[in-house]
C-alpha atoms as a PDB file:
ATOM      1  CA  UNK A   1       0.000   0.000   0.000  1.00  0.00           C
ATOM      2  CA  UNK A   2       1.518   3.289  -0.798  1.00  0.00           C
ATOM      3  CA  UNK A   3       0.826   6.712   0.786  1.00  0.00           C
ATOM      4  CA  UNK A   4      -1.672   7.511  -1.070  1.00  0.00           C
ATOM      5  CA  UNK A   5      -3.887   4.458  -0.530  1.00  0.00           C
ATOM      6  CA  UNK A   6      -3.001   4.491   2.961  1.00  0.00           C
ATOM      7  CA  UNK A   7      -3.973   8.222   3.263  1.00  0.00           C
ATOM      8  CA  UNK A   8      -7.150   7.163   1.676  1.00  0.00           C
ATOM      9  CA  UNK A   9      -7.875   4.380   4.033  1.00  0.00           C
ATOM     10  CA  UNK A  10      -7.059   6.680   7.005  1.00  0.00           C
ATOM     11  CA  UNK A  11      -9.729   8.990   6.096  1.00  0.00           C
ATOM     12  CA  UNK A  12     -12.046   6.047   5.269  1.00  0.00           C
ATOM     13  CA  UNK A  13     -11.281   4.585   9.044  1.00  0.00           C
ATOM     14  CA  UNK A  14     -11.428   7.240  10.930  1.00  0.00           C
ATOM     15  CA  UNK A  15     -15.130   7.909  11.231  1.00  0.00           C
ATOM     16  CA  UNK A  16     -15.659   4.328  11.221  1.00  0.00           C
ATOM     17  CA  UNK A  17     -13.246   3.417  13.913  1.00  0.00           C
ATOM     18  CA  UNK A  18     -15.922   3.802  16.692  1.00  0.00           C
ATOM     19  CA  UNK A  19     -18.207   1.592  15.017  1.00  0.00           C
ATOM     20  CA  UNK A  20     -16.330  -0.875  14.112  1.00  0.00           C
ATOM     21  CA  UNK A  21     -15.075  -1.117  17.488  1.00  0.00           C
ATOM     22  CA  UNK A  22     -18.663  -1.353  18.789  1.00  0.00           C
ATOM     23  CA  UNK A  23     -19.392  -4.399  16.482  1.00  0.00           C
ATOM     24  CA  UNK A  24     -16.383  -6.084  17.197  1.00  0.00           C
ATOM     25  CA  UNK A  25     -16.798  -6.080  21.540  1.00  0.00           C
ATOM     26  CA  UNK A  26     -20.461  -7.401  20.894  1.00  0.00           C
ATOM     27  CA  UNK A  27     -20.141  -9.569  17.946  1.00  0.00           C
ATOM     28  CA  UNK A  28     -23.454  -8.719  16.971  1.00  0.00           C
ATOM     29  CA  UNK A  29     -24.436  -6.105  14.405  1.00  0.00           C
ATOM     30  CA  UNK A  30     -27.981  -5.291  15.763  1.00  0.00           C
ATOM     31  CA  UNK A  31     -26.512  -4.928  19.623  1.00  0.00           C
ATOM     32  CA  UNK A  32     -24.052  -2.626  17.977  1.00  0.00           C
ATOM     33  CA  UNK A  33     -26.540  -0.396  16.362  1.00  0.00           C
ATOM     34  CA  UNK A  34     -28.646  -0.279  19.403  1.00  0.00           C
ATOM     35  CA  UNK A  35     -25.760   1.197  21.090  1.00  0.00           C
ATOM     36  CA  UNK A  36     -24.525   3.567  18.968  1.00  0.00           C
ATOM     37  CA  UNK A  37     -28.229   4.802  18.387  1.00  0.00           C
ATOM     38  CA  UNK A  38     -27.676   4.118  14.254  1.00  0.00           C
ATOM     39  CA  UNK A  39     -30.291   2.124  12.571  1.00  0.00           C
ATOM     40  CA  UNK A  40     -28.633  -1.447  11.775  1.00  0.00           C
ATOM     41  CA  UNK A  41     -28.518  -1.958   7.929  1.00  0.00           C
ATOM     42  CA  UNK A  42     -26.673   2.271   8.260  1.00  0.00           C
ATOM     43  CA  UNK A  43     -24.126   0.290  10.129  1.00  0.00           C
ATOM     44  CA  UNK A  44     -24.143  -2.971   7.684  1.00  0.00           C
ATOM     45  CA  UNK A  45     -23.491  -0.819   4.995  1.00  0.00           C
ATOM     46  CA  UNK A  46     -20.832   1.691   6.650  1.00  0.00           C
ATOM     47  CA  UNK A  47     -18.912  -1.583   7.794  1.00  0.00           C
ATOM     48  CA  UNK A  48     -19.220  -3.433   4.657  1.00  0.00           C
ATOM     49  CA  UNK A  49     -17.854  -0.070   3.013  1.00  0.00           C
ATOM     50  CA  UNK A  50     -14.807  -0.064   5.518  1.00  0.00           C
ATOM     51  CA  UNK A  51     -13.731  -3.438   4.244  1.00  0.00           C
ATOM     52  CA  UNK A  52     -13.891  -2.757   0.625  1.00  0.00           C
ATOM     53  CA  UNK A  53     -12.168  -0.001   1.330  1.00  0.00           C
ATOM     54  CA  UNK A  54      -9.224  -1.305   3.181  1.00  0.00           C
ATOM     55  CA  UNK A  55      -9.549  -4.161   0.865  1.00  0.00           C
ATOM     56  CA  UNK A  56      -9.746  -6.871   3.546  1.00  0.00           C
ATOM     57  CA  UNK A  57     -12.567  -8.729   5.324  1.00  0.00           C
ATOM     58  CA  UNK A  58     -12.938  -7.621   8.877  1.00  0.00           C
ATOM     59  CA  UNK A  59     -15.199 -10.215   9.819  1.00  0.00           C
ATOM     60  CA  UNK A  60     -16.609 -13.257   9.516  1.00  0.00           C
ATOM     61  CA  UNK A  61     -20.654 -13.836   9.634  1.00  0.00           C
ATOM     62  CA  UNK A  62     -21.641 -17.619  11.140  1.00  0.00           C
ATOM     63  CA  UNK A  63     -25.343 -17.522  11.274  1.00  0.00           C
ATOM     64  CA  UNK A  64     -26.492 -14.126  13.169  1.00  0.00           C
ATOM     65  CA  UNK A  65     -23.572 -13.056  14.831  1.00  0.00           C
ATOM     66  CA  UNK A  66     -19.681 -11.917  13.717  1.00  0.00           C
ATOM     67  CA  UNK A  67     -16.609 -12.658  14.317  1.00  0.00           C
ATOM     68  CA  UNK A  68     -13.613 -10.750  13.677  1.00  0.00           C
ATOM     69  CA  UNK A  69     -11.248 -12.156  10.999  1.00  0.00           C
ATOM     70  CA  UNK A  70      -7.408 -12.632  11.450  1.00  0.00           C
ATOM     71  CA  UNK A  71      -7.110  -8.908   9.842  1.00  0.00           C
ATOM     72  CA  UNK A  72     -10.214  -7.681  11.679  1.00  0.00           C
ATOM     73  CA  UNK A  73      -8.132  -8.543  15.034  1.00  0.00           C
ATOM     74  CA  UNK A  74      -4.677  -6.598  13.734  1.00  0.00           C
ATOM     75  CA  UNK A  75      -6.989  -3.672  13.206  1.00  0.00           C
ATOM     76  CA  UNK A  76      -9.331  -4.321  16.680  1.00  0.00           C
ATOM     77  CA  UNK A  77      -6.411  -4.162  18.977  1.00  0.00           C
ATOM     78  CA  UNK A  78      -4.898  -1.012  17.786  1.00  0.00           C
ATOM     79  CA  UNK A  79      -8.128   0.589  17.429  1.00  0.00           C
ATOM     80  CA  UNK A  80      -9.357  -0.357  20.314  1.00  0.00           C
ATOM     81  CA  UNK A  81      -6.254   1.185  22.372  1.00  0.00           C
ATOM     82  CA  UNK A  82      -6.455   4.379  20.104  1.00  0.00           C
ATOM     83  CA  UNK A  83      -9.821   5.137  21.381  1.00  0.00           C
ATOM     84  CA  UNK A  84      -9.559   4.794  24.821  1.00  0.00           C
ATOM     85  CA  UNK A  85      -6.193   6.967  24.913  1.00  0.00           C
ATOM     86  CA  UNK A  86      -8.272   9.222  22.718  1.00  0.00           C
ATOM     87  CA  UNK A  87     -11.197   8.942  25.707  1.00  0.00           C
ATOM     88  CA  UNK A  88      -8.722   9.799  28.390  1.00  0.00           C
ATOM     89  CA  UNK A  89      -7.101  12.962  26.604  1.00  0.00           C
ATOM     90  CA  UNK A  90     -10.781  13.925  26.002  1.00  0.00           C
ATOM     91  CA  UNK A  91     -11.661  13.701  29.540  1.00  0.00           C
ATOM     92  CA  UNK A  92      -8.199  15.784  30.519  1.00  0.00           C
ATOM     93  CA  UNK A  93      -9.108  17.977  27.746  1.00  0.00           C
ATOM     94  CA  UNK A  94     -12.277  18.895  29.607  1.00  0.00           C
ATOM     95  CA  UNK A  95     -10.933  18.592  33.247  1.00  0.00           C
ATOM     96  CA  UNK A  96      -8.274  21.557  32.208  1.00  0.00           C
ATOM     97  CA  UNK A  97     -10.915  23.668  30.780  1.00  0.00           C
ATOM     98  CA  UNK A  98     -13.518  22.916  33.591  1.00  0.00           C
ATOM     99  CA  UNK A  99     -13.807  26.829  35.026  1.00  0.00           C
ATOM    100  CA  UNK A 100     -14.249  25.518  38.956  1.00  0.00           C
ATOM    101  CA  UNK A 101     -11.723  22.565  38.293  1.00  0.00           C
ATOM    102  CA  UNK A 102      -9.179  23.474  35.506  1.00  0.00           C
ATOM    103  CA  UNK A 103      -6.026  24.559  35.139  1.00  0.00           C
ATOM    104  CA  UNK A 104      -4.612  28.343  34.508  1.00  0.00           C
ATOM    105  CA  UNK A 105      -1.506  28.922  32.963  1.00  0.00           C
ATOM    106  CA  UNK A 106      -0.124  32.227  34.709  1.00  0.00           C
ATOM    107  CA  UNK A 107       2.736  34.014  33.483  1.00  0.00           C
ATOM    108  CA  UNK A 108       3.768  37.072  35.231  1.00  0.00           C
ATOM    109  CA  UNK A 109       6.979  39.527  35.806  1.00  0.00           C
ATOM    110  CA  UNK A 110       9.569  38.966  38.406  1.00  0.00           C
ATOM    111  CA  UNK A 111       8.655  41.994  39.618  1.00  0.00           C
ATOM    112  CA  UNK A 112       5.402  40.515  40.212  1.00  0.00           C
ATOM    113  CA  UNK A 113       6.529  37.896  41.909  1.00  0.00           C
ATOM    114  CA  UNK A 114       7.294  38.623  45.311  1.00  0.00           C
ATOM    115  CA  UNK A 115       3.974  40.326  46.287  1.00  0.00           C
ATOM    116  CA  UNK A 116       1.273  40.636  43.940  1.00  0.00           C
ATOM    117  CA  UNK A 117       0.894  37.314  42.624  1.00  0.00           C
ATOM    118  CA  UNK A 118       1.122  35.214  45.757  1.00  0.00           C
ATOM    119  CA  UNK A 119      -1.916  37.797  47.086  1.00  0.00           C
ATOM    120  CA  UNK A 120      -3.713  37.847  44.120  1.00  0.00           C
ATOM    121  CA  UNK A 121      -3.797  33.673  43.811  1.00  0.00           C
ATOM    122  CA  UNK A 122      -4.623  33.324  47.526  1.00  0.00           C
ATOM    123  CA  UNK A 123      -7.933  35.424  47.061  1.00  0.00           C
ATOM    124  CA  UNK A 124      -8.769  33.725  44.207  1.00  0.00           C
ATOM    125  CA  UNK A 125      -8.094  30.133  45.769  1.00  0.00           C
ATOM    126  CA  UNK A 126     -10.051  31.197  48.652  1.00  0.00           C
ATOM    127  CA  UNK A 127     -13.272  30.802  46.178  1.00  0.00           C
ATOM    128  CA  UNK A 128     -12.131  28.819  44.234  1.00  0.00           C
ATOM    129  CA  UNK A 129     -10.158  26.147  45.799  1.00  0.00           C
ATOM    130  CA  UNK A 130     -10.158  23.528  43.264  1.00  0.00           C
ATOM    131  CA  UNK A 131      -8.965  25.395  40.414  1.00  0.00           C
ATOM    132  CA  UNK A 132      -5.240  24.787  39.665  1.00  0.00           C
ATOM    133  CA  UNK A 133      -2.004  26.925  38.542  1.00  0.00           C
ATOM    134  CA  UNK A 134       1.252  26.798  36.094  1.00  0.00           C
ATOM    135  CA  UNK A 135       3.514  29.643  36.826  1.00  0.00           C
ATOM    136  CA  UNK A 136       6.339  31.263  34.461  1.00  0.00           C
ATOM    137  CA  UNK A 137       8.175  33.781  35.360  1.00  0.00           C
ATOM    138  CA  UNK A 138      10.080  35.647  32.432  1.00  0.00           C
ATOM    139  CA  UNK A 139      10.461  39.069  30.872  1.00  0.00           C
ATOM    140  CA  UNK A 140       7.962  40.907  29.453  1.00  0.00           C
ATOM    141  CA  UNK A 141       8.905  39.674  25.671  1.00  0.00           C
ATOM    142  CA  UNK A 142       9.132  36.173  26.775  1.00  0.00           C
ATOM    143  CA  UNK A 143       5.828  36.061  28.561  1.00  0.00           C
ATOM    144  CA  UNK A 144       4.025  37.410  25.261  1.00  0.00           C
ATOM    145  CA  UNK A 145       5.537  35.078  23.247  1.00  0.00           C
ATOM    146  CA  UNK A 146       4.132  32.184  25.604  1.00  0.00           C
ATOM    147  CA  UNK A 147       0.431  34.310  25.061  1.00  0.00           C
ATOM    148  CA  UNK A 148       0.767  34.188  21.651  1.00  0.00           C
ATOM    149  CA  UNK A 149       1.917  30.576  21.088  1.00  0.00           C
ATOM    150  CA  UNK A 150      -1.079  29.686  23.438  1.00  0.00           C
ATOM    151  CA  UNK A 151       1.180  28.276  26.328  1.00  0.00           C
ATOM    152  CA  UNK A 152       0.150  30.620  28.352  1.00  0.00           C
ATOM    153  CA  UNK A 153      -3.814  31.794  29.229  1.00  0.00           C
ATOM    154  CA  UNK A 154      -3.220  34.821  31.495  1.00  0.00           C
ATOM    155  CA  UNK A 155      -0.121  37.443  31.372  1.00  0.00           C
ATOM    156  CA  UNK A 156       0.750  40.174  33.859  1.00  0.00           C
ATOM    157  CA  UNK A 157       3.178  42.612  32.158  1.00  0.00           C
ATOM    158  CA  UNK A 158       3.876  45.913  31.540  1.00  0.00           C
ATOM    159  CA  UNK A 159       3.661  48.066  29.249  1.00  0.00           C
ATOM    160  CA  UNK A 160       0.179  46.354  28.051  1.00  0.00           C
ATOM    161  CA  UNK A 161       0.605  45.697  24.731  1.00  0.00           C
ATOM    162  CA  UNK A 162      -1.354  47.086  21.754  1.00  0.00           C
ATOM    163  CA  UNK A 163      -1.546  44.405  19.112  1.00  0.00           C
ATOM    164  CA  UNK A 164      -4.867  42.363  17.420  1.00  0.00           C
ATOM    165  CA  UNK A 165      -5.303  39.187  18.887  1.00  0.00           C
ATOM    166  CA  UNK A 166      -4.884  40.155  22.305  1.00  0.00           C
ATOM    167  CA  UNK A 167      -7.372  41.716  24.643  1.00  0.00           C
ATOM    168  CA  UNK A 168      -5.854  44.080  27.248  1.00  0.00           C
ATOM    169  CA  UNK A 169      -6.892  45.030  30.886  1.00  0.00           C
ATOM    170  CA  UNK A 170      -5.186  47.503  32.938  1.00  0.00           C
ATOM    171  CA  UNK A 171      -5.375  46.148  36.590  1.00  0.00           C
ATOM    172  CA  UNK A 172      -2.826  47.788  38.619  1.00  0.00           C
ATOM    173  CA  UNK A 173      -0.054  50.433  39.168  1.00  0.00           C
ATOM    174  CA  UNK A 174       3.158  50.399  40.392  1.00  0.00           C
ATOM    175  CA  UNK A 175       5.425  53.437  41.192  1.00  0.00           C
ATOM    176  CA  UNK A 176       8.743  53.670  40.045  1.00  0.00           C
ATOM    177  CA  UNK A 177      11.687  54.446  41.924  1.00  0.00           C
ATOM    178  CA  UNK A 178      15.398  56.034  40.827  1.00  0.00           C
ATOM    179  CA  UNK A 179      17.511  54.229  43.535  1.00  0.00           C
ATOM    180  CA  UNK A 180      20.651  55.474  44.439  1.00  0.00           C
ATOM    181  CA  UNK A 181      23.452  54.287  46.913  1.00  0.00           C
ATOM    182  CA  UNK A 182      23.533  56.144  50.810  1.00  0.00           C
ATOM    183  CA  UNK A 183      25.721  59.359  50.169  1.00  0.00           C
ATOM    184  CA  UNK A 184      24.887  59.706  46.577  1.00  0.00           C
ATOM    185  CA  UNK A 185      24.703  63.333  45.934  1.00  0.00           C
ATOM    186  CA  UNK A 186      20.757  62.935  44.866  1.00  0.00           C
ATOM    187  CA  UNK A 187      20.357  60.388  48.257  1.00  0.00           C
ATOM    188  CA  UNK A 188      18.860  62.896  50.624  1.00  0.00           C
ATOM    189  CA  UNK A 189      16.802  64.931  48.094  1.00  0.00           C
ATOM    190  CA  UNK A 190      12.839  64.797  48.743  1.00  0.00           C
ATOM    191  CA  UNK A 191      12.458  64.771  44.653  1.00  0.00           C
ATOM    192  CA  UNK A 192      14.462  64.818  41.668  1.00  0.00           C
ATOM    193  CA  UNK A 193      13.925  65.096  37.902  1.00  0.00           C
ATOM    194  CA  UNK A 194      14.805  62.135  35.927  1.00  0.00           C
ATOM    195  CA  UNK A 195      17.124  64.366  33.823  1.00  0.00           C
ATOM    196  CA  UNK A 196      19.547  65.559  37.139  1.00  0.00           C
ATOM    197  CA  UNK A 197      20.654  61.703  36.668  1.00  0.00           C
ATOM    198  CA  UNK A 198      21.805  61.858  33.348  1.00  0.00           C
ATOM    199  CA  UNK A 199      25.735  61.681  33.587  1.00  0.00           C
ATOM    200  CA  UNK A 200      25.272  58.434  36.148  1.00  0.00           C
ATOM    201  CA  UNK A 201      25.948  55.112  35.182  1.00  0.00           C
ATOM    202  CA  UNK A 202      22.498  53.081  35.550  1.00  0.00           C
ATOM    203  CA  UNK A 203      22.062  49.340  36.248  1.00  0.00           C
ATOM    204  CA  UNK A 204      18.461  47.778  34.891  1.00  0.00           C
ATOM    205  CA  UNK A 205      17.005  45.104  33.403  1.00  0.00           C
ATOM    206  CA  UNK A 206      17.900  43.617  30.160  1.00  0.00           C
ATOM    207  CA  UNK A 207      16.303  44.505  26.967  1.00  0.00           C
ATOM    208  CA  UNK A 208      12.731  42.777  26.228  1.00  0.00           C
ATOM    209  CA  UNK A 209      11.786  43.143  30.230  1.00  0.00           C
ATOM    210  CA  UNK A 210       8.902  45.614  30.539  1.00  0.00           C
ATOM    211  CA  UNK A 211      10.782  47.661  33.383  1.00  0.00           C
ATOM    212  CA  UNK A 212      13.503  48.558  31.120  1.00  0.00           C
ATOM    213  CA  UNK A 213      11.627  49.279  27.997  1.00  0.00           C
ATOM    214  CA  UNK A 214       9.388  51.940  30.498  1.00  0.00           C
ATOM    215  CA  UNK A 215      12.851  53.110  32.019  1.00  0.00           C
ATOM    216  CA  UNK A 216      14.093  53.716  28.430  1.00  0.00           C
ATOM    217  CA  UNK A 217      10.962  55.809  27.414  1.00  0.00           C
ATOM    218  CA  UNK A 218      11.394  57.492  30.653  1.00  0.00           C
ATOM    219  CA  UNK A 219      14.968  58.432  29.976  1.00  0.00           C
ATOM    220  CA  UNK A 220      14.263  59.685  26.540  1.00  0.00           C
ATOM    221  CA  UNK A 221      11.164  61.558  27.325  1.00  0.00           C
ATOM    222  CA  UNK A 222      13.710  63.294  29.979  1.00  0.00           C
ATOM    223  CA  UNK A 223      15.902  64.306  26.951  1.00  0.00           C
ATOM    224  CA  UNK A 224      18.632  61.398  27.751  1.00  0.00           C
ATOM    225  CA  UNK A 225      19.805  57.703  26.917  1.00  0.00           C
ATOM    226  CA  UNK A 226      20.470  55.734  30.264  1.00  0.00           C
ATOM    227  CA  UNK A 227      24.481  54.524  29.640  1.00  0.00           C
ATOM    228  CA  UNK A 228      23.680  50.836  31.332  1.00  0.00           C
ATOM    229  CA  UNK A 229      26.748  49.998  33.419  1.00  0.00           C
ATOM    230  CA  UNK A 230      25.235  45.903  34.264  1.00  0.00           C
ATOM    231  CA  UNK A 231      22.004  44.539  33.555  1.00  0.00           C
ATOM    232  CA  UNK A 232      19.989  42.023  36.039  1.00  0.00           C
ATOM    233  CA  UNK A 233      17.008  39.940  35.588  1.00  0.00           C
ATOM    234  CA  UNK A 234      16.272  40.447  38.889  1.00  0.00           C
ATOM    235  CA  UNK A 235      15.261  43.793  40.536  1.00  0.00           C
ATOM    236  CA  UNK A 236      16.661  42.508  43.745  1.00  0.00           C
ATOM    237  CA  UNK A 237      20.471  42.080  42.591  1.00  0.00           C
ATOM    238  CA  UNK A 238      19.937  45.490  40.570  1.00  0.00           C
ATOM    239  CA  UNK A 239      19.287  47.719  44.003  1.00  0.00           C
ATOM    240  CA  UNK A 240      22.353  45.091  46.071  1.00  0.00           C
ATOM    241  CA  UNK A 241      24.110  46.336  43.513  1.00  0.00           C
ATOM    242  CA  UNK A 242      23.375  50.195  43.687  1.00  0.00           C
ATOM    243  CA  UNK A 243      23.951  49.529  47.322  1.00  0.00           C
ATOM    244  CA  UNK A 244      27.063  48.411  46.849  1.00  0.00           C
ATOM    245  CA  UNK A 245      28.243  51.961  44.802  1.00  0.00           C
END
């Protein structure tokens, strides 16, 4: 059989895998009927089609019941397992989408992670206690990616993003802080502008996290580009090192 005939008998077998499976556990066309709710001479004829088609007899007919030929078996046990793996990724299917009992992929900043997350998954497990959670951490270009590709169902980021195929909330607001070390010559000022800062060295995120592409804008809308002296991925090793002079 080439590729072509077998592509044909795929697309013959495939709608006519669960009735042929049906026939072949009750060895009896009219029981097999009755419980796929099909009237019994539909199911004759769709069977008797299935074995012209594959070009073998599937079973054998002594007196009012079947039997499953040698080739009818070959096909029977593999079919049989392919629908009942097909059943159980069904039922999972339906188990992760279940709103009171599924599963939420979450992906969310690292600055997100220390605070608003863990609060914001606590009150919602508090009413709904059954419903379960995948976390990612990443930056903000990585966590889009993951909503785009459909690995991820929720994203917490920032900026929001303005592009079709995603739907955008604005939920919260954090404030941003210029952090500088203890004697820094801007440390004990109540406020500065952004621009004062403009001949330091900075240390910030790496490009594609949302904190440094909102830094950036921040910088140029100051009349500046931040000269980046180390970048972190995390905000916590970013202010040990400002510490640190």
């Amino acid at each position: 059989m080439n590729d072509e005939d077998m592509a044909a008998g795929l697309d013959a077998l495939v709608p006519r895998l669960r009735q042929f499976v049906a026939v072949a556990r009750e060895e009896h066309l009219t029981r097999a009927a009755e419980q796929l709710g099909v009237p019994q001479p539909t199911l004759s004829r769709s069977i008797a089609r299935l074995e012209a088609e594959l070009g073998v007899p599937l079973f054998s007919r002594p007196g009012r019941s079947v039997k499953l030929t040698r080739h009818g078996r070959l096909l029977f046990e593999y079919s049989e397992r392919t629908l009942t793996t097909l059943a159980a990724q069904l039922r999972l299917l339906a188990e992760e989408t279940d709103p009171a009992r599924g599963r939420v992929a979450l992906a969310f900043l690292h600055t997100l992670g220390t605070d608003a997350v863990p609060r914001m998954l606590r009150d919602f497990r508090a009413t709904h206690p059954a419903v379960r959670f995948v976390l990612v951490q990443g930056s903000a270009d990585m966590l889009l990616a993951r909503l785009r590709a459909g690995e991820a169902d929720l994203c917490l980021t920032a900026p929001l993003p303005n592009e079709p195929g995603i739907v955008t909330r604005k939920l919260d607001s954090q404030r941003i802080d210029l952090v500088v070390p203890a004697g820094h010559r801007l440390a004990r000022r109540r406020g500065v502008r952004l621009a004062e800062a403009a001949a330091e060295d900075f240390i910030g995120m790496p490009p594609g996290h949302g904190l440094r592409t909102i830094s950036n804008e921040l910088c140029r809308a100051a009349g500046f580009e931040p000269r980046i002296a180390f970048e972190g991925e995390e905000t916590a090793t970013c202010r040990g090192l400002v510490g640190a002079g």
